[in-house]
Protein backbone atom coordinates (compact mmCIF):
# COMPACT_ATOMS: atom_id res chain seq x y z
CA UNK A 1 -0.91 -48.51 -23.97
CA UNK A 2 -1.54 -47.91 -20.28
CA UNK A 3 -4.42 -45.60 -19.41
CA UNK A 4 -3.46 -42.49 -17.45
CA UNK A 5 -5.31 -42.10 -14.22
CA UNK A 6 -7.34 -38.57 -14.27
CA UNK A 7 -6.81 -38.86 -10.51
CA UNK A 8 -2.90 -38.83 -10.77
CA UNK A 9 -1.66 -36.61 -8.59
CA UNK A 10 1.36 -35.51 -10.79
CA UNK A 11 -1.11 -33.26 -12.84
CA UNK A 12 -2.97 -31.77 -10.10
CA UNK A 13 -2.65 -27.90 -10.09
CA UNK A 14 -1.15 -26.68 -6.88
CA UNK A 15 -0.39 -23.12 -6.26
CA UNK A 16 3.23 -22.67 -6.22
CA UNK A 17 2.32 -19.95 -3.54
CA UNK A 18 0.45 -20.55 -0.16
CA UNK A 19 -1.83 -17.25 -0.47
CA UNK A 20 -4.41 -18.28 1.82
CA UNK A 21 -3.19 -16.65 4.74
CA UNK A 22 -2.51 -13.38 3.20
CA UNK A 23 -5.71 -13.97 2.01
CA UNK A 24 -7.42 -14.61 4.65
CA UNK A 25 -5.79 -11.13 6.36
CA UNK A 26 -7.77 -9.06 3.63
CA UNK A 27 -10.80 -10.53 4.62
CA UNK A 28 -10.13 -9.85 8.18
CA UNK A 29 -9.40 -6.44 7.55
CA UNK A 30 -12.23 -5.32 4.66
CA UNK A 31 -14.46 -7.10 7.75
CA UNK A 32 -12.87 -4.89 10.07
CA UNK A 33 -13.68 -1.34 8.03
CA UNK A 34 -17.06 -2.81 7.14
CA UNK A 35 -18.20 -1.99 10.77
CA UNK A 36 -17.66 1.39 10.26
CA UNK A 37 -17.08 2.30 6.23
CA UNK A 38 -19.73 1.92 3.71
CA UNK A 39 -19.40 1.20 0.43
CA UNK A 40 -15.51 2.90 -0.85
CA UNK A 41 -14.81 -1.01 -2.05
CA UNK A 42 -12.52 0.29 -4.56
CA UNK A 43 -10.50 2.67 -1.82
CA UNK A 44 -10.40 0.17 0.41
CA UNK A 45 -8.87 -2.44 -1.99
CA UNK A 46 -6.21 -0.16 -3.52
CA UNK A 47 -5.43 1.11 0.29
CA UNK A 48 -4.64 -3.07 0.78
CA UNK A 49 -2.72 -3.22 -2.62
CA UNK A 50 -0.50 -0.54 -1.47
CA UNK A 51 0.19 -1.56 1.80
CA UNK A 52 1.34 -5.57 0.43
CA UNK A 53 3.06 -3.49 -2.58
CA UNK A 54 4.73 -1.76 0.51
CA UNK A 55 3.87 1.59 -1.60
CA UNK A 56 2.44 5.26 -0.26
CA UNK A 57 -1.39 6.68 -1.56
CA UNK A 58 -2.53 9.93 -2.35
CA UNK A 59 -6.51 10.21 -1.69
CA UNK A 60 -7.94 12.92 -3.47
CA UNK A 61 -12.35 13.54 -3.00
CA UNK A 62 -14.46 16.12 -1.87
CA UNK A 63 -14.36 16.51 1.91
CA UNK A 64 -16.87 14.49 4.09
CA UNK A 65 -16.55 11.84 1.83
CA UNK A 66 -14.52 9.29 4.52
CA UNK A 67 -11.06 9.78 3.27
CA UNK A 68 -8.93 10.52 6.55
CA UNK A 69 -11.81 8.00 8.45
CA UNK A 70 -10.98 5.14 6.07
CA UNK A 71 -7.51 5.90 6.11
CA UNK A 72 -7.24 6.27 10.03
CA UNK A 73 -8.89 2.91 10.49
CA UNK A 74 -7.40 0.99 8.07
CA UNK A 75 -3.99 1.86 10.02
CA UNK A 76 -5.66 0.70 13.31
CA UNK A 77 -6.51 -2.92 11.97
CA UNK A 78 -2.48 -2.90 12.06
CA UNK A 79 -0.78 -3.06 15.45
CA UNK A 80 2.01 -1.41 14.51
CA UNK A 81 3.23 3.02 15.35
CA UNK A 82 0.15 5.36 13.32
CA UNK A 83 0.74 9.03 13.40
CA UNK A 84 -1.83 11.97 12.20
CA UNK A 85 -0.19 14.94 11.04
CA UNK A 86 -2.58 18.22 9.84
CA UNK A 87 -0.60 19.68 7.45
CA UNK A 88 -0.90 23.68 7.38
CA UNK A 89 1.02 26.70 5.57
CA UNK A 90 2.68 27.11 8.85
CA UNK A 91 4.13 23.87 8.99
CA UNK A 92 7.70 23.66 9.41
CA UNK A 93 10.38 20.46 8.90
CA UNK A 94 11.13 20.19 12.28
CA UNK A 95 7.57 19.89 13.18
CA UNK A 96 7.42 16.80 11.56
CA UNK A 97 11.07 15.44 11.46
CA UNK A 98 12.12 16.54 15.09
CA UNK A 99 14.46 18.79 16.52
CA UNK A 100 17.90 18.68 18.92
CA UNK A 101 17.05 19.56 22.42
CA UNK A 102 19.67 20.95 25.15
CA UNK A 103 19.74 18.48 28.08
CA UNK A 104 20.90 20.35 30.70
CA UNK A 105 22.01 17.00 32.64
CA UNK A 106 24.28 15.22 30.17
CA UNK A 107 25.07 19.50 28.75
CA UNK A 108 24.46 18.01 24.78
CA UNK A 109 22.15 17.87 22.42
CA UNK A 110 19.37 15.53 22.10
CA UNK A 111 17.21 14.20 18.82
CA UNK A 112 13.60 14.15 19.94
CA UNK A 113 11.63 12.43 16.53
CA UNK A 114 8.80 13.90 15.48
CA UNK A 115 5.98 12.10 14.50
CA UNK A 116 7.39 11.43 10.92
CA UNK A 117 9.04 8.33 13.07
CA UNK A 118 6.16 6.10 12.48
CA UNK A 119 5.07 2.84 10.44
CA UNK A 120 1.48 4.32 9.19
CA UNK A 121 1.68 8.35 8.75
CA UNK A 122 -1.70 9.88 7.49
CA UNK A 123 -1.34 13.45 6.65
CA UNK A 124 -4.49 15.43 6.15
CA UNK A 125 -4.22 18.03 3.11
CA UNK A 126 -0.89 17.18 2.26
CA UNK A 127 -1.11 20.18 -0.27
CA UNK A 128 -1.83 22.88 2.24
CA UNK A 129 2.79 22.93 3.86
CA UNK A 130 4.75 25.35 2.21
CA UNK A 131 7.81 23.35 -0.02
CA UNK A 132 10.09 23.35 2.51
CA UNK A 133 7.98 20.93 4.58
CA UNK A 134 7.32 18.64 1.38
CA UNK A 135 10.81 18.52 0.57
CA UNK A 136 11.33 17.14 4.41
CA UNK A 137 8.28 14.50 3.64
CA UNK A 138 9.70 13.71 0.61
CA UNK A 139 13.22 11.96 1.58
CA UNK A 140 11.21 9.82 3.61
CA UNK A 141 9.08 8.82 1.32
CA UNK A 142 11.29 8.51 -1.74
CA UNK A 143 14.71 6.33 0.36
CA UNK A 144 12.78 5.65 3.94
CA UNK A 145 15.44 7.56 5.80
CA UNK A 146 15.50 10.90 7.16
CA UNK A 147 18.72 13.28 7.45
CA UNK A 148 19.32 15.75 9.94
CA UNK A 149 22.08 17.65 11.56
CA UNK A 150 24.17 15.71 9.31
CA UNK A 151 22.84 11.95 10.58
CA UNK A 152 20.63 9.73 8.71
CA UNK A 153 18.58 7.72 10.55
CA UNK A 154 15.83 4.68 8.58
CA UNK A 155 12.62 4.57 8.82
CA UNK A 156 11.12 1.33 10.63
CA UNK A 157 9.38 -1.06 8.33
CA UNK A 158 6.72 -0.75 7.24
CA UNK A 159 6.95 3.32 6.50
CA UNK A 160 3.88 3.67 4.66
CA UNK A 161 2.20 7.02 3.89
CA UNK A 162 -1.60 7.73 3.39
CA UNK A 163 -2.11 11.34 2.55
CA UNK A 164 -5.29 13.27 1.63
CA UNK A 165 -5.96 16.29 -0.32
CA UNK A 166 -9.09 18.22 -1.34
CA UNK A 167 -9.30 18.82 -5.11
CA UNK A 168 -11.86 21.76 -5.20
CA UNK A 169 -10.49 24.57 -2.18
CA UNK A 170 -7.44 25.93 -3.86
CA UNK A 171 -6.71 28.93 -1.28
CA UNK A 172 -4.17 28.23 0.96
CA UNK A 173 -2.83 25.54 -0.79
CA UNK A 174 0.57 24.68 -3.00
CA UNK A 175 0.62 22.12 -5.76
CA UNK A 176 3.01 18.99 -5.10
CA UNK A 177 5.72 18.12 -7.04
CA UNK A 178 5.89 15.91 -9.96
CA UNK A 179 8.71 14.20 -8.44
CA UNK A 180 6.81 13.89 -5.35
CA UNK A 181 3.79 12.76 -6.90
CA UNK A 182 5.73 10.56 -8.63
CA UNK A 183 6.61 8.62 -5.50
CA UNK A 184 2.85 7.69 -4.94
CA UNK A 185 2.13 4.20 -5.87
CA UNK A 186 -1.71 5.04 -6.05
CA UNK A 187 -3.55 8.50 -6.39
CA UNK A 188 -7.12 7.41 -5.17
CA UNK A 189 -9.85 9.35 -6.83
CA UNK A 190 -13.39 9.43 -4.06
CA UNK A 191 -16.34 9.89 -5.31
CA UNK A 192 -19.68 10.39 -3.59
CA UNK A 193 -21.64 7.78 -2.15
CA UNK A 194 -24.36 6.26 -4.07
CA UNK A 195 -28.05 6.76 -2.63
CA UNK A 196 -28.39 3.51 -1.32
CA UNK A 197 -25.03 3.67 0.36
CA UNK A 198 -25.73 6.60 2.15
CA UNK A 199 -29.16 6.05 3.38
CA UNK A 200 -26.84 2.66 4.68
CA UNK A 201 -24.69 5.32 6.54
CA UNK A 202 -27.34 6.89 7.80
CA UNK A 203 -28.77 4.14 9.50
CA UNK A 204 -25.06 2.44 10.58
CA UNK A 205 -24.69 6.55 12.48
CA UNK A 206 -28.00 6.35 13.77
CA UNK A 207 -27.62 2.64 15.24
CA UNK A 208 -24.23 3.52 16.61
CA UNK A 209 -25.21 6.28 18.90
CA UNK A 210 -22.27 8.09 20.58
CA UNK A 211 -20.10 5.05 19.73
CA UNK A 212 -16.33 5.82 18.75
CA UNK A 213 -16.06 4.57 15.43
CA UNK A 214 -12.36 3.63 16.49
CA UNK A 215 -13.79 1.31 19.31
CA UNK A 216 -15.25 -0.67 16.90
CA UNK A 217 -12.06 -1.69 15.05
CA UNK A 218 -9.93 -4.49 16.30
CA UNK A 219 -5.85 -5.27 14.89
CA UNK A 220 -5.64 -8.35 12.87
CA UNK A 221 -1.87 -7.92 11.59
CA UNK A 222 1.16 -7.42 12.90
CA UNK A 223 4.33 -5.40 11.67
CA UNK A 224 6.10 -8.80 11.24
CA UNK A 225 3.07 -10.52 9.56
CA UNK A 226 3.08 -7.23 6.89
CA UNK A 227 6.43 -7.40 6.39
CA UNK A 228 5.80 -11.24 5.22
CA UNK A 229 3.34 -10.56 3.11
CA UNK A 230 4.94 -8.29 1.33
CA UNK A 231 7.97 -10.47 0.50
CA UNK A 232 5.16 -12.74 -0.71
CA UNK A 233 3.87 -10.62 -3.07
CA UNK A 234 7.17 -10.26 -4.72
CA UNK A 235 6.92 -14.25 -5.77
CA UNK A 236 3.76 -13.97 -7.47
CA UNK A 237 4.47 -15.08 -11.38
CA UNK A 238 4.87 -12.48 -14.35
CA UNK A 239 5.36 -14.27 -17.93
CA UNK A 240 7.91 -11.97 -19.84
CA UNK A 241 5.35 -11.29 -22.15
CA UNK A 242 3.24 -9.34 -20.02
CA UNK A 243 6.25 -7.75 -18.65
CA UNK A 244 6.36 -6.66 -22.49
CA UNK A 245 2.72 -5.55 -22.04
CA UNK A 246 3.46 -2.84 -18.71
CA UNK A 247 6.35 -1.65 -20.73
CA UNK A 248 4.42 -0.89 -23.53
CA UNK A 249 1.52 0.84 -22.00
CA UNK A 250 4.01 3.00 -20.07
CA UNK A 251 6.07 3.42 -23.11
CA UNK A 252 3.11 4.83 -25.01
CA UNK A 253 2.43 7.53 -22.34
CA UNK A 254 5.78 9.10 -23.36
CA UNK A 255 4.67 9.46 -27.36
CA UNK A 256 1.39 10.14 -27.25
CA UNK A 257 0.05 13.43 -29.11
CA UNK A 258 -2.52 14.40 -25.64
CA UNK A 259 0.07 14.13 -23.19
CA UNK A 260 2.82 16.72 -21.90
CA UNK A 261 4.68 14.42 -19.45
CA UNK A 262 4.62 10.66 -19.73
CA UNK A 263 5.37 8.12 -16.79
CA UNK A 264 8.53 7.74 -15.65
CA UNK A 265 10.06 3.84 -15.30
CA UNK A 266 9.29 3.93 -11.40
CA UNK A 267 5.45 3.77 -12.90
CA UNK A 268 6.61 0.18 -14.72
CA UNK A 269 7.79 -1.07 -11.77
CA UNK A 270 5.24 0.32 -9.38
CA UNK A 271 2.43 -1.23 -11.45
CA UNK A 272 4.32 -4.42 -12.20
CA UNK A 273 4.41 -4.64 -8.18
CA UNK A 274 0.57 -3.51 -7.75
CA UNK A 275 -0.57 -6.09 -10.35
CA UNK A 276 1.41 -8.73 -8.28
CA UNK A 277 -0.76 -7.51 -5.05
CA UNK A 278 -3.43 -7.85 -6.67
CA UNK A 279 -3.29 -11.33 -8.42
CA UNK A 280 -2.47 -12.29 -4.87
CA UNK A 281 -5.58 -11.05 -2.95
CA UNK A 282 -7.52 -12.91 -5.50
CA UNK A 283 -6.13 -15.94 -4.53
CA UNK A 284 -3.74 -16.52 -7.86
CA UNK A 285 0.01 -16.11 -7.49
CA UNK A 286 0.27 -15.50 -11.59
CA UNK A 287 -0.68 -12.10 -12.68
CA UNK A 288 -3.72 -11.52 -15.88
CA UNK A 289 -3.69 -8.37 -18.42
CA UNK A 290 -6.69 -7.79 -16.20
CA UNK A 291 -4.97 -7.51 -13.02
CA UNK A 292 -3.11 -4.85 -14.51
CA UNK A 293 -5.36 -3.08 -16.68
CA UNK A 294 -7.31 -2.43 -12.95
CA UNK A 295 -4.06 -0.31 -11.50
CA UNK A 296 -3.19 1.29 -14.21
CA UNK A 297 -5.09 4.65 -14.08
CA UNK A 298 -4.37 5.13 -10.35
CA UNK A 299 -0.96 4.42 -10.68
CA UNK A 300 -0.66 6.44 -14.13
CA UNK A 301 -2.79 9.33 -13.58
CA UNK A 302 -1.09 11.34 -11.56
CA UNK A 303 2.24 10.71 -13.15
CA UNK A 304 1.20 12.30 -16.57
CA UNK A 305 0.44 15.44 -17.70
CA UNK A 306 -2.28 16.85 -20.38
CA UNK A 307 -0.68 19.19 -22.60
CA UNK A 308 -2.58 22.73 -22.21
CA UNK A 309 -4.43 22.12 -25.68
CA UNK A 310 -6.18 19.28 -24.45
CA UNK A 311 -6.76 20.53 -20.82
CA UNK A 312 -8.52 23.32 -22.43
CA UNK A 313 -10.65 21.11 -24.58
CA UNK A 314 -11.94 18.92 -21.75
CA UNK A 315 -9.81 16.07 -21.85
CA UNK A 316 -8.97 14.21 -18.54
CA UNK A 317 -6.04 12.14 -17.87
CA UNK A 318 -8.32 9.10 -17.00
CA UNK A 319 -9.51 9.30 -20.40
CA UNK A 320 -6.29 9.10 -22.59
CA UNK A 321 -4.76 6.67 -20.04
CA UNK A 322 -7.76 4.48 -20.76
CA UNK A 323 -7.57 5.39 -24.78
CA UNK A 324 -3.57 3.86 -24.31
CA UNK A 325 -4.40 0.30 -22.15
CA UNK A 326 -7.31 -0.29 -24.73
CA UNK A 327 -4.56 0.63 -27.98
CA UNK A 328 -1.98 -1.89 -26.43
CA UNK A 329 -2.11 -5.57 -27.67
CA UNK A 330 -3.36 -7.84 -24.64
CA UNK A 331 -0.72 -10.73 -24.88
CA UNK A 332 -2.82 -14.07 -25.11
């Protein structure tokens, strides 16, 4: 019998996907917020996740904490539209959306967009408009058009939104939507900085001087080159069994005995897609029970509710999310 070469090429392992490019864009841009953002690993990688899963993130933490920074920067390693919008409890639609102008010239009506008409909107204390305003925000967010005076116009790809919100000042502010917050890919909880990391802040705000910590950033990726990627990411392998596996965890959200509201399909899909992003910017184009064990409370957490018994008692929704992954079967 002929001996098989170990060499032979016919049972080398080659990724069926070239990831090394998108890849080597995380690296690029994690290098990029590194000049100015320390520590926030985990914001910072579900902020990339999002963006290749071409999905929107709520950031919820304390203020001072480097949520609109990290946010604001991460949009300028993209060269592609960014618009800041402060949201207040004065806010209106058209302060966001647009409005129809008289031009005396032509004697018609004009559509000047607002700065809604953006790839990369970060709005600061999304929970401080009125619902009005939010119900504006949310067409765009939920079908990437907008519809005014009767015409729809679509968003320009990428439309991604970044949106912060303060989870301790309660005055002034109105509580979003579950169908709104169900349109979030990620809610990203912010915690403090641990010692080290700040004395590391510290000394990067000391060494900087008067520098503008938007100076410092350059754009590695293009509109074009995001758009790629994120077709990419929709290639990357999922056996049916682990298919089985997201089903069932979101499945189990909707029976158990802790939980008011369970997750809605959109929540299968959006961390079937998440898992996918992040397989991919570790280099595999197959996705683990880990990769999706990772997403699961930021994409779950904010699309279930604790049913008053338990909120009373303590309970948090990280908690019996985490009790449900660890319940389900890991498929082997």
């Amino acid at each position: 019998m002929e001996e098989q070469n170990p060499k032979d090429e016919s049972i080398q392992f080659n990724p069926r996907i070239d990831l090394s490019k998108l890849q080597e864009a995380v690296a690029k841009i994690k290098s990029e917020l590194g000049k100015v953002i320390i520590g926030q690993q985990q914001m910072i990688e579900l902020l990339i996740i999002a963006i290749l899963a071409d999905g929107h993130s709520l950031i919820e933490g304390v203020p001072g904490v480097a949520k609109t920074v990290t946010a604001k920067l991460l949009a300028k390693t993209m060269n592609v539209d960014f618009s800041r919008i402060q949201f207040t409890p004065d806010l209106m639609p058209s302060d966001i959306l647009g409005t129809s102008v008289f031009n005396v010239k032509t004697s018609e009506f004009e559509f000047k967009k607002g700065p809604l008409f953006a790839n990369i909107i970060l709005i600061d204390e999304i929970n401080r408009a009125p619902a009005k305003t939010q119900a504006a925000l949310f067409e765009a967010m939920a079908e990437r058009q907008i519809t005014i005076d009767g015409l729809e116009f679509d968003m320009k790809p990428p439309f991604l939104v970044f949106a912060t919100q303060n989870p301790v000042e309660q005055e002034g502010t109105y509580r979003l939507p579950e169908a709104q917050l169900d349109r979030f890919l990620f809610k990203i909880q912010v915690d403090y900085p641990s010692l080290e990391e700040e004395v590391k802040i510290l000394e990067s705000k000391h060494q900087q001087k008067k520098a503008d910590p938007e100076s410092l950033i350059t754009s590695v990726l293009t509109a074009k080159q995001i758009a790629t990627y994120q077709k990419t990411i929709k290639d990357v392998i999922i056996e049916d069994n682990l298919m089985r596996y997201i089903a069932s965890i979101v499945n189990s959200t909707r029976s158990n005995a802790n939980l008011y509201l369970g997750a809605s399909p959109r929540a299968s899909i959006d961390l079937m897609d998440a898992s996918k992003a992040m397989a991919a910017i570790n280099g595999r184009d197959f996705i683990t029970p880990e990769d999706i064990k990772k997403v699961a409370y930021p994409i779950l957490g904010h699309r279930v509710i604790l049913t008053p018994e338990r909120e009373m008692e303590g309970f948090t929704t990280e908690k019996v999310v985490h009790q449900i992954v660890e319940s389900i079967e890991v498929p082997r």
